[in-house]
N, C-alpha and C. Protein backbone atom coordinates (compact mmCIF):
# COMPACT_ATOMS: atom_id res chain seq x y z
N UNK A 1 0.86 -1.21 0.00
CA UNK A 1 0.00 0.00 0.00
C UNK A 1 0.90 1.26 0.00
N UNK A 2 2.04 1.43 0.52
CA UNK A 2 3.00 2.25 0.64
C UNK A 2 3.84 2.63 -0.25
N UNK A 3 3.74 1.81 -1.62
CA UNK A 3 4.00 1.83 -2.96
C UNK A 3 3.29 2.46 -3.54
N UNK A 4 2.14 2.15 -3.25
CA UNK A 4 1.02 3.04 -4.51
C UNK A 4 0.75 4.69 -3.78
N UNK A 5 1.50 5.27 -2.24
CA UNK A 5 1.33 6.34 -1.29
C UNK A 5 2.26 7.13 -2.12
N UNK A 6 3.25 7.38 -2.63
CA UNK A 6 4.31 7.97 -3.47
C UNK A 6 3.58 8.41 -5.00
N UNK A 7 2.88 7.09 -5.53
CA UNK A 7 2.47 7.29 -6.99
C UNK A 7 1.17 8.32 -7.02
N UNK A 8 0.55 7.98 -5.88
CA UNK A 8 -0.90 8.70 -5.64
C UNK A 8 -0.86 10.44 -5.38
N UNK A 9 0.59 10.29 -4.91
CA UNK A 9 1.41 12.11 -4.73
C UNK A 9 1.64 12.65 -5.67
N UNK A 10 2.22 11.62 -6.35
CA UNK A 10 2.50 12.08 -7.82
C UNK A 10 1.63 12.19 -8.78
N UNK A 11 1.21 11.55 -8.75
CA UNK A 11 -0.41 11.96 -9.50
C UNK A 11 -0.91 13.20 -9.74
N UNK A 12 -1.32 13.19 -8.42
CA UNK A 12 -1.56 14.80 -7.63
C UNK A 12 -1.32 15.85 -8.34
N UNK A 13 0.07 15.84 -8.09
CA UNK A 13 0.76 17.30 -8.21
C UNK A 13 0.83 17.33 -10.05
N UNK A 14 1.38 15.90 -10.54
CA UNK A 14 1.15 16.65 -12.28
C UNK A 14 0.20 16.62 -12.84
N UNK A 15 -1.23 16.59 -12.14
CA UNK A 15 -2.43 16.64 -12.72
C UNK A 15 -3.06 18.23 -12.34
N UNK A 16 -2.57 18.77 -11.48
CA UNK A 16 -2.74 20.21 -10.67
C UNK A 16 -1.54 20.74 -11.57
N UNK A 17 -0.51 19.90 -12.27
CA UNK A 17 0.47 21.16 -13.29
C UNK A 17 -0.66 21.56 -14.58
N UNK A 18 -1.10 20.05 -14.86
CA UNK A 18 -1.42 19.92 -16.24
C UNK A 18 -3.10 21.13 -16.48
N UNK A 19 -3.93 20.61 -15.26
CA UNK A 19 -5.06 21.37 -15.14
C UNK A 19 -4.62 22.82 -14.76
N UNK A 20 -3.30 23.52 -14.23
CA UNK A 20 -2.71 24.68 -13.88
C UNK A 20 -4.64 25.82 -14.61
């Protein structure tokens, strides 16, 4: 579960660049 806690961050943040 602590694997997918990193990817789910990352997600995040380049989907909040992309939607900027």
């Amino acid at each position: 579960m602590t694997q997918v806690s990193w990817t789910e961050r990352f997600l995040t943040v380049v989907r909040k660049i992309l939607l900027r």
